[in-house]
C-alpha atoms as a PDB file:
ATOM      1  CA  UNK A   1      65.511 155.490 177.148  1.00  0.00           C
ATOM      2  CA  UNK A   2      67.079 153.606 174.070  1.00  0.00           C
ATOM      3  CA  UNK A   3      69.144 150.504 174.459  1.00  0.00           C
ATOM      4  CA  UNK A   4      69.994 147.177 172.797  1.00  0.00           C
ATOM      5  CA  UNK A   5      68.637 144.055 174.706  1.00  0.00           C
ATOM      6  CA  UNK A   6      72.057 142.811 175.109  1.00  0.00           C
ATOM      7  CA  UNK A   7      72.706 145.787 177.549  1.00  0.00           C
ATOM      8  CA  UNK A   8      69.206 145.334 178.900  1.00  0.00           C
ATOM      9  CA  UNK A   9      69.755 142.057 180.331  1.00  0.00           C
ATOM     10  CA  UNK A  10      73.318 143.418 181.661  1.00  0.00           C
ATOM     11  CA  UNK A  11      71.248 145.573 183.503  1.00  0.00           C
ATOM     12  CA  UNK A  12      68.320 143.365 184.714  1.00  0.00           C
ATOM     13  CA  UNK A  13      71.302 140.765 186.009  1.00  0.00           C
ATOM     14  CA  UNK A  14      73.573 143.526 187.474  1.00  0.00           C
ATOM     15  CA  UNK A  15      73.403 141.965 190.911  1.00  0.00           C
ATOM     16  CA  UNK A  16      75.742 144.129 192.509  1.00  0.00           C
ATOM     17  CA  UNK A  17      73.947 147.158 191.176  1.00  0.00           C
ATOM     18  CA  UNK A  18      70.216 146.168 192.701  1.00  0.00           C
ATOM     19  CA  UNK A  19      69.602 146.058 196.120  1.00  0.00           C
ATOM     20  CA  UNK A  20      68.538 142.873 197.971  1.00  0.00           C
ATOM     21  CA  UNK A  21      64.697 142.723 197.192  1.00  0.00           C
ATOM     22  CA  UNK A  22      64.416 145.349 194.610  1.00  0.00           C
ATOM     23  CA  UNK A  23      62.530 144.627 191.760  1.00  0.00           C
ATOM     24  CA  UNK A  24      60.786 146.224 188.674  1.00  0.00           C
ATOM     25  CA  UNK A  25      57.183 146.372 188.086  1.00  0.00           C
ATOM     26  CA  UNK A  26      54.541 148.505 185.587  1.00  0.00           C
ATOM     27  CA  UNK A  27      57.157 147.775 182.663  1.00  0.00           C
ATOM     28  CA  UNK A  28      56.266 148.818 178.544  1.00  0.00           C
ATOM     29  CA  UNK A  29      59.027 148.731 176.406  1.00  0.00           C
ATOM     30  CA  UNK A  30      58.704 148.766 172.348  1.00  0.00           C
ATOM     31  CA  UNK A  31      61.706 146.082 170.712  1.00  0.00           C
ATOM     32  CA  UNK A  32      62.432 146.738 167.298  1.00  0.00           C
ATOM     33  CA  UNK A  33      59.493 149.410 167.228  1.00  0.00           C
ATOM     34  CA  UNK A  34      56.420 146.970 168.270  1.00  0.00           C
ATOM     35  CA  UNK A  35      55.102 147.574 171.816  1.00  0.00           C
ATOM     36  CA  UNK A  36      55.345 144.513 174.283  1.00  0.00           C
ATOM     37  CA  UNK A  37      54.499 144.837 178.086  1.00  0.00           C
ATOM     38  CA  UNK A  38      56.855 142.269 179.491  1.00  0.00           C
ATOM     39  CA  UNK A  39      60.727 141.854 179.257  1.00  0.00           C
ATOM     40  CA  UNK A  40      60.539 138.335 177.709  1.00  0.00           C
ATOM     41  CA  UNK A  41      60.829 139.346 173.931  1.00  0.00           C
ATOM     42  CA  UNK A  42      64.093 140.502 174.430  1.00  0.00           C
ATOM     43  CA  UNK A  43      65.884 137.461 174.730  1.00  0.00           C
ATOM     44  CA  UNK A  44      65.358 136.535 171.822  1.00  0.00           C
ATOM     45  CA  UNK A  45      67.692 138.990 170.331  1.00  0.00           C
ATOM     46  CA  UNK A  46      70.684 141.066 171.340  1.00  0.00           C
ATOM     47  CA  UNK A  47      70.711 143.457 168.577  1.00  0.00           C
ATOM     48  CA  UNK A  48      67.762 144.149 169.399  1.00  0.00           C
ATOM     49  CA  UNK A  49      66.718 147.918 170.051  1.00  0.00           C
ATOM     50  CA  UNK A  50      65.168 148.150 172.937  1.00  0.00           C
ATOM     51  CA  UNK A  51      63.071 151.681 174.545  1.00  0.00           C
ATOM     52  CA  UNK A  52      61.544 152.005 178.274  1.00  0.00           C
ATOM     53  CA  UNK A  53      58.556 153.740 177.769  1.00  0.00           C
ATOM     54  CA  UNK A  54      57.236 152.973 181.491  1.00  0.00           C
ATOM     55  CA  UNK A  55      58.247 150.997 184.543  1.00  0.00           C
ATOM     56  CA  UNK A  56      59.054 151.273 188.030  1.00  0.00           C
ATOM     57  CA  UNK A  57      61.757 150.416 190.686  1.00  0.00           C
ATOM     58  CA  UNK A  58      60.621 149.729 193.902  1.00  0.00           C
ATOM     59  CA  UNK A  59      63.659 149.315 196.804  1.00  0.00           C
ATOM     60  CA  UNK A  60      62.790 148.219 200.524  1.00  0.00           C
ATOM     61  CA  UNK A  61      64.401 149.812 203.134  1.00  0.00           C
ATOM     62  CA  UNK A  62      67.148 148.239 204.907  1.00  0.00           C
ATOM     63  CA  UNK A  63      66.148 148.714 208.068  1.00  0.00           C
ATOM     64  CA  UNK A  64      63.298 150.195 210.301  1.00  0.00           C
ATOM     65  CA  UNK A  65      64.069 153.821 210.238  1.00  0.00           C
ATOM     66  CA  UNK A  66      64.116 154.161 206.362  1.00  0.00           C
ATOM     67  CA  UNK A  67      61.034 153.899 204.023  1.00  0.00           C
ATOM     68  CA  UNK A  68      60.992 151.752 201.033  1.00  0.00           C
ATOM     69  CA  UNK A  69      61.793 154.048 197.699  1.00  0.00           C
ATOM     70  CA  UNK A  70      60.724 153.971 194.228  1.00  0.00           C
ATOM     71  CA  UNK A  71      61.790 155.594 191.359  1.00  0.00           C
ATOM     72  CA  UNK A  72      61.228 154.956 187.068  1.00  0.00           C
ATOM     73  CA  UNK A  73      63.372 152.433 185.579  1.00  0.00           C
ATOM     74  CA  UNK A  74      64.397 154.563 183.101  1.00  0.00           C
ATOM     75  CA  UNK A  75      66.299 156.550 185.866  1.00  0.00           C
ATOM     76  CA  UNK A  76      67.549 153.209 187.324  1.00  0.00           C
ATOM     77  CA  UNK A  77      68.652 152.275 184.293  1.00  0.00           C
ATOM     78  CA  UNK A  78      70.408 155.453 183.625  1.00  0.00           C
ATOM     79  CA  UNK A  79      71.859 155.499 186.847  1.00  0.00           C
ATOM     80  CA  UNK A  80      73.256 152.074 185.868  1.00  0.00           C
ATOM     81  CA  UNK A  81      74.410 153.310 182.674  1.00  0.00           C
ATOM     82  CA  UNK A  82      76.762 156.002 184.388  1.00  0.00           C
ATOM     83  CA  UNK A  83      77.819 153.700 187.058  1.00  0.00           C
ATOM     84  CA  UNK A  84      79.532 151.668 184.692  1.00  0.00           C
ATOM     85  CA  UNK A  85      80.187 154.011 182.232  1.00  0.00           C
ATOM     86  CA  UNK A  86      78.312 152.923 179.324  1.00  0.00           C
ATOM     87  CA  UNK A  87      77.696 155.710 176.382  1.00  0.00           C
END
């Protein structure tokens, strides 16, 4: 998935899109073409382009009855992306 870090960090401080304790984990993204393993390079700038090659959601269950969920963060991201209608 191809972004700019400016719309990464939207994403990342969305908190009325994450659930309460949900967090990312297993992340590789390349800025600007050069591979880095950790979202800290892209604060540096916003123009920056910005691809999830890997990287995982994990979202505990609410209560007892559920189980805790996981899914990539490129299709959390994505679903972020359509939630608030970003092209």
């Amino acid at each position: 998935m191809k972004t700019t870090a400016s719309e990464f960090k939207k994403f990342i401080d969305d908190d009325d899109f994450w659930p309460e304790g949900a967090h990312y984990e297993y992340d590789t993204f390349t800025v600007n073409g050069v591979s880095v393993d950790d979202d800290d390079s892209l604060m540096n700038d916003d123009s920056a382009v910005v691809v999830i090659k890997d990287g995982a959601v994990f979202i505990p269950a609410r209560n007892s009855w559920e189980k805790d969920k996981a899914c990539t963060l490129d299709h959390f991201f994505r679903k972020w992306r359509k939630s608030n209608h970003v092209d």
